[in-house]
N, C-alpha and C. Protein backbone atom coordinates (compact mmCIF):
# COMPACT_ATOMS: atom_id res chain seq x y z
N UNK A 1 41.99 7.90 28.18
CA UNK A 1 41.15 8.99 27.71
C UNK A 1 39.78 8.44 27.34
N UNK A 2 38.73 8.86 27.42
CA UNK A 2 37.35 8.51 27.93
C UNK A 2 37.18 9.25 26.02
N UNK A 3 36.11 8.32 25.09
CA UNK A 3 35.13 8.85 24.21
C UNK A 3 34.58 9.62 24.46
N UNK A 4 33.99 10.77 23.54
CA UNK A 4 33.17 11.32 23.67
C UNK A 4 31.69 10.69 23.07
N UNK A 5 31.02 10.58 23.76
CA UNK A 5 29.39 10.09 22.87
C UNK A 5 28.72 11.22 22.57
N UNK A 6 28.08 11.12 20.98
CA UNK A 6 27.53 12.00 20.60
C UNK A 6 26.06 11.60 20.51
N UNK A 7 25.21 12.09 19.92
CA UNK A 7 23.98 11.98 19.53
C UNK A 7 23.34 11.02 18.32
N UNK A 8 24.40 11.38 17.91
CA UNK A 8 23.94 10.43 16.50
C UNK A 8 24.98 8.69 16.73
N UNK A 9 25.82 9.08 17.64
CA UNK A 9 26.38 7.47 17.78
C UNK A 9 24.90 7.08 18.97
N UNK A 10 24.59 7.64 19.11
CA UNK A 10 23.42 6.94 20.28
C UNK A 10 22.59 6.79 19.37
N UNK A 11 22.11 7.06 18.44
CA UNK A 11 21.27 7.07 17.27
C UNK A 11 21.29 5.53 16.37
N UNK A 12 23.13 5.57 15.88
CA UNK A 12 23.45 4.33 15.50
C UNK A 12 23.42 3.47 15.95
N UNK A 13 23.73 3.44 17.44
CA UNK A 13 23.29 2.33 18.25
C UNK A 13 21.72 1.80 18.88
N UNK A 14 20.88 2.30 18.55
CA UNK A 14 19.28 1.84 18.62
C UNK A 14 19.22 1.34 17.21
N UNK A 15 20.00 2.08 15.91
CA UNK A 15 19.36 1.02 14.95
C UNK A 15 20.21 0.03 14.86
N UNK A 16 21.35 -0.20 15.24
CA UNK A 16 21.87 -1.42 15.27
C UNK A 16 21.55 -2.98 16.15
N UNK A 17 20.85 -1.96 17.15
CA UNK A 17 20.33 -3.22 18.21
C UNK A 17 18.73 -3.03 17.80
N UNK A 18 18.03 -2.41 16.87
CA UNK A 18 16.45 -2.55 16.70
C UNK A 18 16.82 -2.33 15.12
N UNK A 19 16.89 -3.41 14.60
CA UNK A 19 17.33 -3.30 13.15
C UNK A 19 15.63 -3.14 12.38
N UNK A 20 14.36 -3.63 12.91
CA UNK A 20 13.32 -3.62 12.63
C UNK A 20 12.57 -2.22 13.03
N UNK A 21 13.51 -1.88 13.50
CA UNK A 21 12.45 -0.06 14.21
C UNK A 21 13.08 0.82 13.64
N UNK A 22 14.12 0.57 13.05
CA UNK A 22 14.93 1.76 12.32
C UNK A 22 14.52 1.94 11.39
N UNK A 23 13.81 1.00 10.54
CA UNK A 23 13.14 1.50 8.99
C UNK A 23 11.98 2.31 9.24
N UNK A 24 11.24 2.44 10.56
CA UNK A 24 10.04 3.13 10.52
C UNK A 24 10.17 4.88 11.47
N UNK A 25 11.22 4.89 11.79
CA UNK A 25 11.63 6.22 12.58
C UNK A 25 11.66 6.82 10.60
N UNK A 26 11.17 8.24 11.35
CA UNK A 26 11.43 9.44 10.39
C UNK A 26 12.03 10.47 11.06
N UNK A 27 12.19 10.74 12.43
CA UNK A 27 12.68 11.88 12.54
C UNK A 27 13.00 11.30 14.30
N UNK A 28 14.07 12.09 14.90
CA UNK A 28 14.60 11.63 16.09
C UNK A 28 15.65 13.30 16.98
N UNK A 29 15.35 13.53 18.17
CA UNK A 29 15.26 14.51 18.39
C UNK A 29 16.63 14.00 20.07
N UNK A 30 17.57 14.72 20.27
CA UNK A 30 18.32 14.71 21.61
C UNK A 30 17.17 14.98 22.69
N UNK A 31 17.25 14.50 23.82
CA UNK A 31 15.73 14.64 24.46
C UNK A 31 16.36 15.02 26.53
N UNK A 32 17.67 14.19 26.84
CA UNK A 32 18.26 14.04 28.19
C UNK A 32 19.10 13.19 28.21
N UNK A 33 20.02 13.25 29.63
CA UNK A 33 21.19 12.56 29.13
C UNK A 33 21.45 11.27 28.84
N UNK A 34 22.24 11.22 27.64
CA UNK A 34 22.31 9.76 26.55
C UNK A 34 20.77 9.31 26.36
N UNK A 35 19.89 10.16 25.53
CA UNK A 35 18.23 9.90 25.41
C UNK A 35 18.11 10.42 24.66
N UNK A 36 17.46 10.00 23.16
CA UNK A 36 16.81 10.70 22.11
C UNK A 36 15.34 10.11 21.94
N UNK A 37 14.83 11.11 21.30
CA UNK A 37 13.43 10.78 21.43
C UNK A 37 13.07 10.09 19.86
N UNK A 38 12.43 9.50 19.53
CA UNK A 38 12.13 8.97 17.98
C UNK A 38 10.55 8.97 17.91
N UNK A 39 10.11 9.49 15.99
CA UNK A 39 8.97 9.84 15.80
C UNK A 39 9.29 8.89 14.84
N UNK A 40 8.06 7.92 14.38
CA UNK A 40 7.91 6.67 14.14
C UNK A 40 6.71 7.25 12.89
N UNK A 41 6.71 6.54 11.90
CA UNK A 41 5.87 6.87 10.60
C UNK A 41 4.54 6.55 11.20
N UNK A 42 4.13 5.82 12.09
CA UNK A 42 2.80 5.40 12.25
C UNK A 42 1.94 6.29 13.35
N UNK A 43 3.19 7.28 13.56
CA UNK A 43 2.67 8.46 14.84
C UNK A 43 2.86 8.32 16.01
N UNK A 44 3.60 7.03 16.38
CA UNK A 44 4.04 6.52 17.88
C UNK A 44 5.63 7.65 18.04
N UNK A 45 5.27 7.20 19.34
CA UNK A 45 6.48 8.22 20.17
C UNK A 45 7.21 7.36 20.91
N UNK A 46 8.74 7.45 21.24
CA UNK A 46 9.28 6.31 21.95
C UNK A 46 10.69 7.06 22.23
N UNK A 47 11.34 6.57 23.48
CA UNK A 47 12.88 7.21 23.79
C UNK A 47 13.70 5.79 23.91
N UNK A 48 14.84 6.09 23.40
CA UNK A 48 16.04 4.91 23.77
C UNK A 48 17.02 5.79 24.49
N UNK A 49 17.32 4.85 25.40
CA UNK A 49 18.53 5.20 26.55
C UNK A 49 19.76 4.58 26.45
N UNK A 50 20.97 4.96 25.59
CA UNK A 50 22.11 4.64 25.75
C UNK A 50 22.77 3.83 27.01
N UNK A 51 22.70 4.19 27.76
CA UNK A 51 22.81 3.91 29.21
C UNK A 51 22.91 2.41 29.46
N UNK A 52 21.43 1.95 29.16
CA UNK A 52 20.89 0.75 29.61
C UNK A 52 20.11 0.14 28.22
N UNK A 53 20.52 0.57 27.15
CA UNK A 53 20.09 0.37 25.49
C UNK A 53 18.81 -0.10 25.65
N UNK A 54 17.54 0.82 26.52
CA UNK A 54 16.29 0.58 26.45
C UNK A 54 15.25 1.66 25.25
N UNK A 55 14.45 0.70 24.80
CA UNK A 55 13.71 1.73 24.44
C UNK A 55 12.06 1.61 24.71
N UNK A 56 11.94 2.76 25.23
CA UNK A 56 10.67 2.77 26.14
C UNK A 56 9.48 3.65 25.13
N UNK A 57 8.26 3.14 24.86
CA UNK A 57 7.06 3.46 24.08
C UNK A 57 6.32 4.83 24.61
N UNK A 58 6.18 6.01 24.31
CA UNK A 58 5.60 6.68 25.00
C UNK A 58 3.28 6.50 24.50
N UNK A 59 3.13 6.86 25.33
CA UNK A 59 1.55 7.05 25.30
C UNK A 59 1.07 7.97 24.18
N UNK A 60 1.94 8.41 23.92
CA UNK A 60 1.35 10.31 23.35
C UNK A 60 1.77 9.78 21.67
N UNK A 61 1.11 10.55 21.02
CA UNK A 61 1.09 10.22 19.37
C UNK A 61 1.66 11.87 19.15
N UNK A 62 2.45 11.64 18.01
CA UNK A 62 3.12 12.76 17.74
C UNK A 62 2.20 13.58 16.35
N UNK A 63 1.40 12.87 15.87
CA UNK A 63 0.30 13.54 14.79
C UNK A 63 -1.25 13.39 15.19
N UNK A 64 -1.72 14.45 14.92
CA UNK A 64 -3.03 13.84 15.12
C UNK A 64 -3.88 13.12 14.02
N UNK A 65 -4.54 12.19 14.71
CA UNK A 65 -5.59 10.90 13.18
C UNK A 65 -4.15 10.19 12.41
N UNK A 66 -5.16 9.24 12.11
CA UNK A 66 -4.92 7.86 11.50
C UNK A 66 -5.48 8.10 10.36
């Protein structure tokens, strides 16, 4: 019988393998499959992929100004 993966075990598993990026996420959103998106205190945007436990930086700032 196959697990079910949820959202927030994909969750636990980016801060367990980015023990230094987990203190600065504030908020983290389901985004595609096994992919949540994370909003970062400093306004950066970034997705981790269960899949292949990547996490990729996006371009785009989620607030506007510094």
């Amino acid at each position: 019988m196959q697990k079910k993966i949820t959202w927030n075990m994909i969750f636990d598993d980016f801060k367990r393998r980015h023990p230094n990026l987990r203190k600065q996420v504030i908020h983290w959103c389901p985004l595609d499959y096994l992919t949540i998106e994370l909003f970062f205190k400093d306004g950066q945007k970034g997705k981790y992929t269960y899949f292949d436990h990547k996490m990729v930086w996006s371009q785009d700032r989620w607030m506007k100004g510094e």
